[in-house]
C-alpha atoms as a PDB file:
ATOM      1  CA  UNK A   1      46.623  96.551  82.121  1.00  0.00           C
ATOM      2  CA  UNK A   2      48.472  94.020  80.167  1.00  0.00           C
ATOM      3  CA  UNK A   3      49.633  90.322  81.317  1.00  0.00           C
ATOM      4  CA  UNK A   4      53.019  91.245  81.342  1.00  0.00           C
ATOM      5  CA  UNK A   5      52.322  94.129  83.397  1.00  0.00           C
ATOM      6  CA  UNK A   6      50.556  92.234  86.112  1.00  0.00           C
ATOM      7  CA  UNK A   7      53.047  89.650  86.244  1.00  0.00           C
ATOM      8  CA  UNK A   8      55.725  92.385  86.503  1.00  0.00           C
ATOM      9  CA  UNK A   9      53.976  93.244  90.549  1.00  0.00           C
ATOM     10  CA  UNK A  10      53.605  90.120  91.375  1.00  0.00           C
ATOM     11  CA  UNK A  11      55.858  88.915  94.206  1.00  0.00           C
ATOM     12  CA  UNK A  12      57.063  92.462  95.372  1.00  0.00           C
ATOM     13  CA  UNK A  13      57.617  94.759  97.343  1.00  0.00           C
ATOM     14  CA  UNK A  14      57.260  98.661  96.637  1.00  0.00           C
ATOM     15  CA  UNK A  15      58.691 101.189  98.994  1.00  0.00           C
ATOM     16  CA  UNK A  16      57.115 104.827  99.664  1.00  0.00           C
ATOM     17  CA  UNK A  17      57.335 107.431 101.647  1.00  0.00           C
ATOM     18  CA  UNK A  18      54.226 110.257 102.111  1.00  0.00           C
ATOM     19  CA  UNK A  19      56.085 113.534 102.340  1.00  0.00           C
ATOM     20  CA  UNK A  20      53.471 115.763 103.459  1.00  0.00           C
ATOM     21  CA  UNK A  21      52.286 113.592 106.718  1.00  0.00           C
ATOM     22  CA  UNK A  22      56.420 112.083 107.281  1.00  0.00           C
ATOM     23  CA  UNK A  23      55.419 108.258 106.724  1.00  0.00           C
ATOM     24  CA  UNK A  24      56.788 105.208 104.750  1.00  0.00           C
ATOM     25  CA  UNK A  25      55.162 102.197 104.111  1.00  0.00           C
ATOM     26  CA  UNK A  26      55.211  99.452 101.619  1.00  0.00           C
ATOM     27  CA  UNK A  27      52.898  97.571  98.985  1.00  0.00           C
ATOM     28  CA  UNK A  28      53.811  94.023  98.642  1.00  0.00           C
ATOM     29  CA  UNK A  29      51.675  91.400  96.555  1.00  0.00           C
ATOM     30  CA  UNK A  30      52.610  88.176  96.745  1.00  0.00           C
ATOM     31  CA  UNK A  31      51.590  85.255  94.182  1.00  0.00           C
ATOM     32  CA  UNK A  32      54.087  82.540  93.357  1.00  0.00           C
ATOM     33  CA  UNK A  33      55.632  82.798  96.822  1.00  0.00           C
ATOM     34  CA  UNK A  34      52.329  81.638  98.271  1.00  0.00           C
ATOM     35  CA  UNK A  35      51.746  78.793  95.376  1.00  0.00           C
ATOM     36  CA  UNK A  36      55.655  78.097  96.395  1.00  0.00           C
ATOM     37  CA  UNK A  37      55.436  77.980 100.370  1.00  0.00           C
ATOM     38  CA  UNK A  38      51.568  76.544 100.886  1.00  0.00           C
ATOM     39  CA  UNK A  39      52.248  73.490  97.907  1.00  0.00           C
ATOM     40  CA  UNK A  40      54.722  71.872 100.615  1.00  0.00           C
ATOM     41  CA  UNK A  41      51.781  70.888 103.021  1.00  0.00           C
ATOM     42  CA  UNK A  42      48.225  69.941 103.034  1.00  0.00           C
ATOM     43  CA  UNK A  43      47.316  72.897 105.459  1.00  0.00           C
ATOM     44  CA  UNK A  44      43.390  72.935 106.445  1.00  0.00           C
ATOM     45  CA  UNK A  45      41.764  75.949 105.409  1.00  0.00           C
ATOM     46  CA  UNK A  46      42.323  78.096 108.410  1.00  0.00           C
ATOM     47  CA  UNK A  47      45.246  77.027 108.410  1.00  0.00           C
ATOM     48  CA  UNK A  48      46.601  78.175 104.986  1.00  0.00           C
ATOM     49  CA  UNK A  49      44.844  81.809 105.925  1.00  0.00           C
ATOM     50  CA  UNK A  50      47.100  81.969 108.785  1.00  0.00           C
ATOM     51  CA  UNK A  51      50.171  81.109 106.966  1.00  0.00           C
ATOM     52  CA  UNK A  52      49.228  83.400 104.067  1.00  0.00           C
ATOM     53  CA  UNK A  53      48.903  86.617 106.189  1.00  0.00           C
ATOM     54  CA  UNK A  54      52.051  85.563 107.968  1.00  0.00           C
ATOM     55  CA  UNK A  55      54.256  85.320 104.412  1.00  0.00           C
ATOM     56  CA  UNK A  56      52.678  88.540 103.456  1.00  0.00           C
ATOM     57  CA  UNK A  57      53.618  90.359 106.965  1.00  0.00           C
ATOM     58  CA  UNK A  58      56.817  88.955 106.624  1.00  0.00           C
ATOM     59  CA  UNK A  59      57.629  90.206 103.352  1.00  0.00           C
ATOM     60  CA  UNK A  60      56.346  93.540 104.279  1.00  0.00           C
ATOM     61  CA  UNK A  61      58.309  93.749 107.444  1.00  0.00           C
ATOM     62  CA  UNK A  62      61.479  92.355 106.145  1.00  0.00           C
ATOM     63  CA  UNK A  63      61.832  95.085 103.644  1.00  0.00           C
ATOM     64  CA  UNK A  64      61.645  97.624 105.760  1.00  0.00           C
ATOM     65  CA  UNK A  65      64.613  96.524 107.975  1.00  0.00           C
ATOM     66  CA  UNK A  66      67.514  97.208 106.690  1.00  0.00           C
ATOM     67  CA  UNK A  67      69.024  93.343 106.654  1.00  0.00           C
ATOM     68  CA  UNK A  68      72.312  91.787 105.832  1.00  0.00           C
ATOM     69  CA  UNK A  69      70.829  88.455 106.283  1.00  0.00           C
ATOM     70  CA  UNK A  70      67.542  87.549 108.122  1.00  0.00           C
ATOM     71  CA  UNK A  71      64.332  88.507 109.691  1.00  0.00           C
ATOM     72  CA  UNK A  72      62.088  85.729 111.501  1.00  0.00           C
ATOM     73  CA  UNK A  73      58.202  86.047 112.507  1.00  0.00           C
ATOM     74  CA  UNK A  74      57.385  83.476 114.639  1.00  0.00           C
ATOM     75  CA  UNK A  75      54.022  83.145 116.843  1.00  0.00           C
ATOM     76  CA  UNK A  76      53.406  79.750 119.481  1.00  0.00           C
ATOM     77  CA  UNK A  77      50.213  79.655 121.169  1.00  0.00           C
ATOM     78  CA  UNK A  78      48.484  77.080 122.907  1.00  0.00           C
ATOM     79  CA  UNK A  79      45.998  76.780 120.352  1.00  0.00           C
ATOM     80  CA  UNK A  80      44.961  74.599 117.734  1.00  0.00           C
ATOM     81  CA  UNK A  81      47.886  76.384 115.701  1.00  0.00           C
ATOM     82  CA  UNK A  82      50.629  75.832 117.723  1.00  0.00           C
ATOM     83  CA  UNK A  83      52.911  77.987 115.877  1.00  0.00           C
ATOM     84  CA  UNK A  84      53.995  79.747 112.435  1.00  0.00           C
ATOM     85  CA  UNK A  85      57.058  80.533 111.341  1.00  0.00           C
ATOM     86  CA  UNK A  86      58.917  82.409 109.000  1.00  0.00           C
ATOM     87  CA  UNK A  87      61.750  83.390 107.188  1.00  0.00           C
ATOM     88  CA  UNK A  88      62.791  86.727 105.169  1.00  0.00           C
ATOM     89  CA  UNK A  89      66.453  86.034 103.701  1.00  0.00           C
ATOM     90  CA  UNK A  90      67.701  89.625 102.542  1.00  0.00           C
ATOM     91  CA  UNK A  91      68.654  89.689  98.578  1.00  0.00           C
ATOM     92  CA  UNK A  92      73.143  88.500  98.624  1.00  0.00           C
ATOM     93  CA  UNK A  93      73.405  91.304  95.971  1.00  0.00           C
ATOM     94  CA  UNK A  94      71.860  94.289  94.635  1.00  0.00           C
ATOM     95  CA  UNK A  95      69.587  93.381  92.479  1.00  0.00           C
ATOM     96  CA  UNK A  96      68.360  90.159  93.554  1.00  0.00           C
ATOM     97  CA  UNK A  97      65.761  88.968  94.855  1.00  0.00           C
ATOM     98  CA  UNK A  98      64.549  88.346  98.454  1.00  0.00           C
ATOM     99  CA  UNK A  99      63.406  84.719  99.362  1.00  0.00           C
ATOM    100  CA  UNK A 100      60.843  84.180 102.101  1.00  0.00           C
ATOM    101  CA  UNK A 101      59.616  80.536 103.682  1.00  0.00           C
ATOM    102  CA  UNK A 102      57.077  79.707 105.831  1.00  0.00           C
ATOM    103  CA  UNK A 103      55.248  76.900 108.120  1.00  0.00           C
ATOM    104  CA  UNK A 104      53.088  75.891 110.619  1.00  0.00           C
ATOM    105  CA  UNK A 105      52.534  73.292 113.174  1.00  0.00           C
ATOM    106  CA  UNK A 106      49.324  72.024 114.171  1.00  0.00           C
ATOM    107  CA  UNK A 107      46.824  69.893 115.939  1.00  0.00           C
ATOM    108  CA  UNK A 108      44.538  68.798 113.024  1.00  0.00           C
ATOM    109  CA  UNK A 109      42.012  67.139 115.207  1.00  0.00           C
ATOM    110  CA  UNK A 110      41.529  70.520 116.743  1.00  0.00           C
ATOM    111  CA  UNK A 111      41.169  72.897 114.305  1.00  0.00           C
ATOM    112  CA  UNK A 112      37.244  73.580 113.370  1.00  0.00           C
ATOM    113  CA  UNK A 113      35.933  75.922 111.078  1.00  0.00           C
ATOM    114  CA  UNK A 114      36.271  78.909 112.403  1.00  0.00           C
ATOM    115  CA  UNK A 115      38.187  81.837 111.575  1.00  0.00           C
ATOM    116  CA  UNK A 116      41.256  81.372 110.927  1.00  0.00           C
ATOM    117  CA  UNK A 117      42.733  84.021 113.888  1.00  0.00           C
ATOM    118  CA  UNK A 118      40.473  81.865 116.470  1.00  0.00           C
ATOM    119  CA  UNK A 119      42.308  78.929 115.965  1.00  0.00           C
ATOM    120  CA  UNK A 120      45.440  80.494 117.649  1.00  0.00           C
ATOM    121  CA  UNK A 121      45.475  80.617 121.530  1.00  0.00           C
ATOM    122  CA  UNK A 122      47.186  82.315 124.286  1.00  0.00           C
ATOM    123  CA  UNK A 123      50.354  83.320 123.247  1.00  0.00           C
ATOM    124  CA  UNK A 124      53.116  84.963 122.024  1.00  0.00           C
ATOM    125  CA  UNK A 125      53.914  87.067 118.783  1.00  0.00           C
ATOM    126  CA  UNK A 126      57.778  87.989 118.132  1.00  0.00           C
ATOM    127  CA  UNK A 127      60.099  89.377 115.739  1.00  0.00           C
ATOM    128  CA  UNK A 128      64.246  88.149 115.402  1.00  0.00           C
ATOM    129  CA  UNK A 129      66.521  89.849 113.722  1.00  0.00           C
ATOM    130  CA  UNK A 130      69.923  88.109 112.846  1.00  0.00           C
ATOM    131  CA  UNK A 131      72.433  90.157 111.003  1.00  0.00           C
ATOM    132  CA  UNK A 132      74.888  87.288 110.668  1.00  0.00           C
ATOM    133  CA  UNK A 133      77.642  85.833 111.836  1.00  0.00           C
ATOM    134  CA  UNK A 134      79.860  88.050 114.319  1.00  0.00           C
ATOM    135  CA  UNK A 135      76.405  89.733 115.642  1.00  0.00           C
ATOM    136  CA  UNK A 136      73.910  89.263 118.667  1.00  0.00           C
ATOM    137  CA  UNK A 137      70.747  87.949 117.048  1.00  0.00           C
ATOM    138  CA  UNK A 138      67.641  90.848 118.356  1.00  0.00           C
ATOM    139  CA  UNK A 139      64.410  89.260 119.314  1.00  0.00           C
ATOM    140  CA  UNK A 140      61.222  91.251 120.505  1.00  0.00           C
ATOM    141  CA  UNK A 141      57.700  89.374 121.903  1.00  0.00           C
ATOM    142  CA  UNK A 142      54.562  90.594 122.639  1.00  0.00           C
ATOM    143  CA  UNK A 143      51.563  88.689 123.689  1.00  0.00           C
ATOM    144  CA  UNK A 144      49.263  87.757 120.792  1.00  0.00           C
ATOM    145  CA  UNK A 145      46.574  90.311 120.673  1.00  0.00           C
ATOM    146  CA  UNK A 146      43.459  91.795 118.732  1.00  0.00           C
ATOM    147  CA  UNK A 147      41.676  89.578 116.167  1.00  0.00           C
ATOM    148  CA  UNK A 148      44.396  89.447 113.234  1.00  0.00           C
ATOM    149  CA  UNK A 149      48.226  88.491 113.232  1.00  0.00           C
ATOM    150  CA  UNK A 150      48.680  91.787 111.753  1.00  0.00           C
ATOM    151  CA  UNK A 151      46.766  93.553 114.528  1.00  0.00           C
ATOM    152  CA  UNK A 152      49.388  91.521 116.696  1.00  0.00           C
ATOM    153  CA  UNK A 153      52.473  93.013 114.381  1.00  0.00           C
ATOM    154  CA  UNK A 154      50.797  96.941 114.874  1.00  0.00           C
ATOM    155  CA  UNK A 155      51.072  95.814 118.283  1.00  0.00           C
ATOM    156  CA  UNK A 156      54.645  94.467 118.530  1.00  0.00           C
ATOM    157  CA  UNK A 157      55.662  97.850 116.476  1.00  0.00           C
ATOM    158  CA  UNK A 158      53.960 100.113 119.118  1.00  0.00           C
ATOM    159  CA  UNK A 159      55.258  98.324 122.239  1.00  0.00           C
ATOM    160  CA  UNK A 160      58.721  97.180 121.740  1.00  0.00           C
ATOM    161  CA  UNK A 161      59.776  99.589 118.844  1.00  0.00           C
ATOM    162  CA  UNK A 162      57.543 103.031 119.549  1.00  0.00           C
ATOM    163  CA  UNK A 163      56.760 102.781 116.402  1.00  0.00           C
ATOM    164  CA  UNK A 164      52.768 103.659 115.146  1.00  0.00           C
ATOM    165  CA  UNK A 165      52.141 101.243 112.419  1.00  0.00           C
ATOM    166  CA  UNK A 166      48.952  99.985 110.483  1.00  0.00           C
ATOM    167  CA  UNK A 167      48.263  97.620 108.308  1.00  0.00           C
ATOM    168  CA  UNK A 168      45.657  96.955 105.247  1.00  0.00           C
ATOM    169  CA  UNK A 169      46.036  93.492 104.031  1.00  0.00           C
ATOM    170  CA  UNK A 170      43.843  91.302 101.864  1.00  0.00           C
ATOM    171  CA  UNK A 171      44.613  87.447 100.840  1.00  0.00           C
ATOM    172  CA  UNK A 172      42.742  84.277  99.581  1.00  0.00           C
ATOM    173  CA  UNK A 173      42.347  82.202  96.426  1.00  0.00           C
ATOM    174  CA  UNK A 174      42.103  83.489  93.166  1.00  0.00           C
ATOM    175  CA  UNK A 175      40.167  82.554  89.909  1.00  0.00           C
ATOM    176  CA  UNK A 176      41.567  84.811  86.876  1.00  0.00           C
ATOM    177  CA  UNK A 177      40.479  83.725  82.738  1.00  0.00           C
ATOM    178  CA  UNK A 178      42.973  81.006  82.088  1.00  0.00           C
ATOM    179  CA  UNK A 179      44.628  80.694  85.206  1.00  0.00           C
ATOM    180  CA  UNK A 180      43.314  77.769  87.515  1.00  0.00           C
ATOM    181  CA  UNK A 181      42.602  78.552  91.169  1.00  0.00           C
ATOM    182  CA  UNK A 182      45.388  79.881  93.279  1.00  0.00           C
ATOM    183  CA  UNK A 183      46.206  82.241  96.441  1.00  0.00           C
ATOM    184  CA  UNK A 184      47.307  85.525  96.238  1.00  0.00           C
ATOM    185  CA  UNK A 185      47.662  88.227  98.446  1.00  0.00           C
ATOM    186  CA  UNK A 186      48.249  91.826  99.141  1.00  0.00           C
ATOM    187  CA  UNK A 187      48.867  94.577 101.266  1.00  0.00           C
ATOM    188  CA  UNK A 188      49.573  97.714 102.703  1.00  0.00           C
ATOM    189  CA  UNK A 189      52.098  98.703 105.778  1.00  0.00           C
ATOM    190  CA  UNK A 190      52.019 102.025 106.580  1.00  0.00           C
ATOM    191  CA  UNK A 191      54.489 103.323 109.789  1.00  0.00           C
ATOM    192  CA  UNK A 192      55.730 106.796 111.315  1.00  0.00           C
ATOM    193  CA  UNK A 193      59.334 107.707 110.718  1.00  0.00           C
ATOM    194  CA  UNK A 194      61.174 106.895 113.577  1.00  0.00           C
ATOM    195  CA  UNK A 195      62.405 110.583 114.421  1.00  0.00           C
ATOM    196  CA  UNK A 196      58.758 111.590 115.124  1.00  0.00           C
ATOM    197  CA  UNK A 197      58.275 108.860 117.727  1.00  0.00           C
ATOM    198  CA  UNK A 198      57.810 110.512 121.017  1.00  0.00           C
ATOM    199  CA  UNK A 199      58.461 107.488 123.827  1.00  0.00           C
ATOM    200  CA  UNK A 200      55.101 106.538 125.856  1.00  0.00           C
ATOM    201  CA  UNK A 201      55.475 105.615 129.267  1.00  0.00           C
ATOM    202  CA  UNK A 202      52.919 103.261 131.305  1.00  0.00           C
ATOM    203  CA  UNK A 203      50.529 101.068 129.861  1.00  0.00           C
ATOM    204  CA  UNK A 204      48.389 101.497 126.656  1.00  0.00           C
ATOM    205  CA  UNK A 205      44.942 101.570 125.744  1.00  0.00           C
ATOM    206  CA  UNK A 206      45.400  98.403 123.847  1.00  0.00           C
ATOM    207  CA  UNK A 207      44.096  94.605 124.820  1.00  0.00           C
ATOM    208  CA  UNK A 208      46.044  93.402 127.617  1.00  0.00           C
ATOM    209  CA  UNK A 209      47.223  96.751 128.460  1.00  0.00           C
ATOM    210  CA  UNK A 210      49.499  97.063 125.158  1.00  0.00           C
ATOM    211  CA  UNK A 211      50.329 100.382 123.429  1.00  0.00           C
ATOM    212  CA  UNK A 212      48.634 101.161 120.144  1.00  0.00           C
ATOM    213  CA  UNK A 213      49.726 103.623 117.808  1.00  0.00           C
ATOM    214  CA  UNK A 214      46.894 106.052 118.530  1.00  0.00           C
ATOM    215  CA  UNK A 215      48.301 105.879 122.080  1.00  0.00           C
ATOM    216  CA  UNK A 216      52.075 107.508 120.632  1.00  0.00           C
ATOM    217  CA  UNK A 217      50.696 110.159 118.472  1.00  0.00           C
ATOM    218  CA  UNK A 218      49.749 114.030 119.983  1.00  0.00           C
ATOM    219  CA  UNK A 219      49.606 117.130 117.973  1.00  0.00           C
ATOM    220  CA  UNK A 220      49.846 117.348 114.178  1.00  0.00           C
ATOM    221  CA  UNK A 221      51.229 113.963 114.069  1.00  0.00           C
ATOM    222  CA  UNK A 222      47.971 112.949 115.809  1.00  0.00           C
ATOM    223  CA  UNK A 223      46.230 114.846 113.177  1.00  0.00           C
ATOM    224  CA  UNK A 224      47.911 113.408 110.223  1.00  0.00           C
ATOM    225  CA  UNK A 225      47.898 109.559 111.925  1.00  0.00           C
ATOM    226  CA  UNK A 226      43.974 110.164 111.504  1.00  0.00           C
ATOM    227  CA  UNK A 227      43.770 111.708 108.043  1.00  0.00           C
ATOM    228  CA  UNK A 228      46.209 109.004 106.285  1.00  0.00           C
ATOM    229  CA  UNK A 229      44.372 106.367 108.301  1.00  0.00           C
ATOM    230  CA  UNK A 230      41.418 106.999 107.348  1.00  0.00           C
ATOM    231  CA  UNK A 231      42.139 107.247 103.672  1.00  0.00           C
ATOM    232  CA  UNK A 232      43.461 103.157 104.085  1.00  0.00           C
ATOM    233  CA  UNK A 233      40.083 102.517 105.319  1.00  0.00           C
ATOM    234  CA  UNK A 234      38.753 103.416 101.935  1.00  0.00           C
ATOM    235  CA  UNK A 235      40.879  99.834 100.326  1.00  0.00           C
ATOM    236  CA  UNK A 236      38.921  97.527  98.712  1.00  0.00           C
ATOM    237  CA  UNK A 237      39.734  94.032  98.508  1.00  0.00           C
ATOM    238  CA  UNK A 238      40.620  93.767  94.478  1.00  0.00           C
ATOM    239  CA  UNK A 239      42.881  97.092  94.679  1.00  0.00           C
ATOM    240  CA  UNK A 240      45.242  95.351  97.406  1.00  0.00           C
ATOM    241  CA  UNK A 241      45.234  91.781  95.845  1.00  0.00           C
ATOM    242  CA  UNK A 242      45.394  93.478  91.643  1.00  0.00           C
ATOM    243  CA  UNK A 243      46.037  92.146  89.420  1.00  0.00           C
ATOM    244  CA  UNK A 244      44.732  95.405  87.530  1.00  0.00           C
ATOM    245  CA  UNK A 245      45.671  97.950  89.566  1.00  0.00           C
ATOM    246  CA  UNK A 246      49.248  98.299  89.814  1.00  0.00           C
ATOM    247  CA  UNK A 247      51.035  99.383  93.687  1.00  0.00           C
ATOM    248  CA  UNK A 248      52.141 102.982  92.448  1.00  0.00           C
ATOM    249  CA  UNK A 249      48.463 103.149  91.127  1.00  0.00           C
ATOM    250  CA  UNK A 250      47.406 102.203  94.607  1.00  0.00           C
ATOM    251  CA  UNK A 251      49.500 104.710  96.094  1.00  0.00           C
ATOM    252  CA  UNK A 252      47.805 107.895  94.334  1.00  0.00           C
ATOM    253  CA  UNK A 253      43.967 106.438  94.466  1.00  0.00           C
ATOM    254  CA  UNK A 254      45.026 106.674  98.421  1.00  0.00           C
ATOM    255  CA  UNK A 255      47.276 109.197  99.192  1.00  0.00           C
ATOM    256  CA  UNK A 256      47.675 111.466  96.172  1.00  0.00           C
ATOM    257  CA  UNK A 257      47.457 114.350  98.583  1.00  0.00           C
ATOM    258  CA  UNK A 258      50.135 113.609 100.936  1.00  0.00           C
ATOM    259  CA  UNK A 259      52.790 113.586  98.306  1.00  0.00           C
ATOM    260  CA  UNK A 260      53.646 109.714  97.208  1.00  0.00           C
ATOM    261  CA  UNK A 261      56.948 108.882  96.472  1.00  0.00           C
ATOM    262  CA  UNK A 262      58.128 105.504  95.441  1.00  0.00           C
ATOM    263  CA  UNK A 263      61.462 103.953  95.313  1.00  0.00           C
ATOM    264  CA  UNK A 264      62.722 101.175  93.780  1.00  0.00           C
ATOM    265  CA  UNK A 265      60.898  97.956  93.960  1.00  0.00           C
ATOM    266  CA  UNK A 266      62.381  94.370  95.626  1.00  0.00           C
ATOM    267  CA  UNK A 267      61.146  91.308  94.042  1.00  0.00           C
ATOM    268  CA  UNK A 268      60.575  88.765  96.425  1.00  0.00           C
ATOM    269  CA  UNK A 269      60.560  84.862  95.857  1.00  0.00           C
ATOM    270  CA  UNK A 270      59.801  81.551  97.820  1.00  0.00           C
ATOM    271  CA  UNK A 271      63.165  79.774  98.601  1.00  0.00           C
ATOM    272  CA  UNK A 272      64.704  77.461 101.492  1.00  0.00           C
ATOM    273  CA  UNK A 273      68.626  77.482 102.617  1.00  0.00           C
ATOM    274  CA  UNK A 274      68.126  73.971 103.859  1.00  0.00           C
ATOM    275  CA  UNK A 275      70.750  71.727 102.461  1.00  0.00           C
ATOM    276  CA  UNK A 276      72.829  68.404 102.658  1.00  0.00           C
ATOM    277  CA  UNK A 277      75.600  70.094 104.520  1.00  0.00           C
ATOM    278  CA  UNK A 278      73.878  71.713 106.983  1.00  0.00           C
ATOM    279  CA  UNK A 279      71.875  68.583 107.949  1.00  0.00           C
ATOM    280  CA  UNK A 280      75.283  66.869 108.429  1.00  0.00           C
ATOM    281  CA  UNK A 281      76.469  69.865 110.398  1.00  0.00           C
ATOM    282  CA  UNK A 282      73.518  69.552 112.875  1.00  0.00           C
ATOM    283  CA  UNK A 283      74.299  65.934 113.583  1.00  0.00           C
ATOM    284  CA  UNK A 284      77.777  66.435 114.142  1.00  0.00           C
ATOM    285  CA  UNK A 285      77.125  66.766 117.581  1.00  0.00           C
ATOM    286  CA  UNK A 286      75.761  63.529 118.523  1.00  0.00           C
ATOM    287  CA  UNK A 287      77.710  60.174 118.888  1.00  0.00           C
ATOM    288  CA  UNK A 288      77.925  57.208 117.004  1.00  0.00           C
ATOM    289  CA  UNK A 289      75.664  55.689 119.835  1.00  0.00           C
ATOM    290  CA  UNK A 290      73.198  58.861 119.663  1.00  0.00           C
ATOM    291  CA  UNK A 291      72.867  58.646 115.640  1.00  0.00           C
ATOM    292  CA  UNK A 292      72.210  54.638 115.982  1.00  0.00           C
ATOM    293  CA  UNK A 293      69.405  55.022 118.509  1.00  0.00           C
ATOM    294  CA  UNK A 294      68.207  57.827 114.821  1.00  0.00           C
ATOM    295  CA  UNK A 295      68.764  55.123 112.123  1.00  0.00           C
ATOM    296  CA  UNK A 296      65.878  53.648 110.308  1.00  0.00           C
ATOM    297  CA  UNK A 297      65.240  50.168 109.774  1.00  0.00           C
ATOM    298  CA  UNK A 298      66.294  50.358 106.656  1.00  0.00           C
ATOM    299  CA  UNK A 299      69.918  51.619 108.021  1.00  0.00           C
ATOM    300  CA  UNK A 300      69.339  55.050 107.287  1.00  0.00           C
ATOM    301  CA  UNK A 301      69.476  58.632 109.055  1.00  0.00           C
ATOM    302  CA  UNK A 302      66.679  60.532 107.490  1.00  0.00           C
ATOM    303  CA  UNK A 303      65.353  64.681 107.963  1.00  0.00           C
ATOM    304  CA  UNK A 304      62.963  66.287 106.565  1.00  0.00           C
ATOM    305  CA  UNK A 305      62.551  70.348 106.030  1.00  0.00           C
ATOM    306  CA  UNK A 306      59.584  72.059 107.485  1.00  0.00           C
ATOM    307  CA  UNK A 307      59.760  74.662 105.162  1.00  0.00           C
ATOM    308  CA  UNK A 308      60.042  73.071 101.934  1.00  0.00           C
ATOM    309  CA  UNK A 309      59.744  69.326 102.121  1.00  0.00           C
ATOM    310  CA  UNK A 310      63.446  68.246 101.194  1.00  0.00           C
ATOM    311  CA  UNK A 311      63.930  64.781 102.312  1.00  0.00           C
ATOM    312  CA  UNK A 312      67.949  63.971 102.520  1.00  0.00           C
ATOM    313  CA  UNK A 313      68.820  60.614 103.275  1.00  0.00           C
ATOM    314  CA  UNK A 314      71.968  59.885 104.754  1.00  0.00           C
ATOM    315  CA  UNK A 315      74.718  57.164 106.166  1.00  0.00           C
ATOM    316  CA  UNK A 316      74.735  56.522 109.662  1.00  0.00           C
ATOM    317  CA  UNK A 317      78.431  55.859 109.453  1.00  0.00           C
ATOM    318  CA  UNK A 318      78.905  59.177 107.647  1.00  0.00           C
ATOM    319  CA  UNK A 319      77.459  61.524 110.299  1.00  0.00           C
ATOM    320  CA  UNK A 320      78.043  62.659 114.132  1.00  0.00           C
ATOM    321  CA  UNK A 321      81.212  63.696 115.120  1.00  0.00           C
ATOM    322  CA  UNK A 322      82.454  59.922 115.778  1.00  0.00           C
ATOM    323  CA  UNK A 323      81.713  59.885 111.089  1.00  0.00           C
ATOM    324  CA  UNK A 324      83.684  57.972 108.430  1.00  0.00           C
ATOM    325  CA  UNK A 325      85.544  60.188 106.404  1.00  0.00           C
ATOM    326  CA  UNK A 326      83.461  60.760 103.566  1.00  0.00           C
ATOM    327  CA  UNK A 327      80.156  60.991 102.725  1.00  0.00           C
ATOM    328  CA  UNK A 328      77.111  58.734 100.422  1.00  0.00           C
END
């Protein structure tokens, strides 16, 4: 495969749908999104992992919703990791692309070497929807679970959506001829359609009691769960992360006998919605006394983003709801 055909998979996401066993899923790999969200911080090693399958779960989950504006993974814990958090912003207009954003707050003195899902404690794993203004925001939680963040999303989809869901996913730094080291990452979502969800009632056979998928499928759809599963477990490493094999390649090494078919792909891209304005706009609720008791020494209000390191530097006179008109 050419350069320019790699590149052309990198930072997507490619929608499918197995005909023969009624299941969609999604390829997504991921490349300049990492380099663009993991660059902002100096993120121990476990650390980065974490954040990396997080991005990669988000932009696999956020496709499949259909948004107007934005899906958020978060996960808090008790742990070493305290939590992650991301965004997926849906594309404005057809065509463009969507922008995901990520971070993660730690205790640095606690994190040790080991792997990266053991640095996260008891906890919670959840999933917010916000459609925009002029709409009530959905949120679902479920405890953190299992021994991967996306065992904890297969998880969330069983017990608060019905939905049987698995995922393949593969990330880490890369070393390609003339490119120096970077991270990249891919993966694989695979989930009933909805229509063929029966609803389970009482508890699962999952960790804690939770419902796996194995727990909602009977019958044929049992059957087929099984079969398509266990042609996943046949993924290596290098076909999920490329950059020679290409998604709709994927697709027919795996499932070329349930009847692949792909629809149009949505390029992804690391991006922020942070700004001046909306800074201003989150002060505007404190006092001129409040936002003194927030200037610097130097006579300044200062913020920083979480997600992508802005720094915005403002007036103290200029901000709170007490502000000069104008601004710097």
């Amino acid at each position: 495969m050419s350069i320019g055909s790699k590149l052309a998979w990198d930072d997507t996401v490619l929608p499918f749908q197995l005909d023969r066993s009624d299941m969609r899923g999604r390829v997504a790999r991921l490349d300049g999104v990492l380099s663009g969200v993991l660059k902002q911080h100096d993120y121990p090693a476990p650390v980065e992992a974490l954040v990396a399958e997080m991005a990669l779960l988000t932009a696999l989950i956020g496709q499949t919703v259909k948004l107007r504006w934005k899906l958020s993974l978060q996960v808090q814990t008790n742990g070493p990791v305290r939590m992650i958090a991301t965004d997926y912003f849906a594309p404005t207009k057809e065509g463009e692309p969507a922008r995901i954003r990520a971070y993660a707050s730690f205790d640095r003195d606690r994190v040790t070497d080991a792997q990266p899902f053991s640095q996260l404690g008891n906890g919670y794993f959840a999933i917010l929807i916000d459609q925009g203004p002029g709409t009530t925001p959905y949120q679902g939680i479920t405890p953190v679970a299992g021994t991967s963040l996306s065992d904890c999303a297969a998880a969330y989809f069983a017990q608060s959506e019905q939905l049987p869901t698995t995922f393949a996913l593969s990330y880490g730094r890369s070393m390609e001829p003339g490119v120096g080291e970077h991270w990249r990452a891919g993966g694989i979502m695979l989930q009933h359609m909805p229509k063929a969800s029966p609803f389970a009632q009482g508890g699962g056979s999952g960790e804690q009691g939770l419902l796996l998928a194995e727990d909602l499928m009977h019958g044929n759809d049992g059957e087929n769960w099984t079969r398509v599963n266990s042609h996943i477990g046949t993924v290596e490493e290098f076909e999920l992360i490329g950059p020679t094999i290409s998604p709709d390649q994927l697709l027919v090494r795996l499932f070329h006998e349930e009847i692949p078919r792909v629809y149009d792909a949505q390029p992804v891209r690391f991006g922020c919605t942070c700004s001046e304005a909306k800074v201003r706009q989150t002060l505007s609720i404190y006092s001129a006394k409040d936002i003194e008791k927030m200037t610097t020494d130097d006579g300044r209000v200062t913020a920083d983003c979480q997600f992508c390191g802005a720094h915005y530097d403002l007036d103290p006179k200029t901000v709170g709801f007490e502000a000069e008109d104008g601004t710097d």
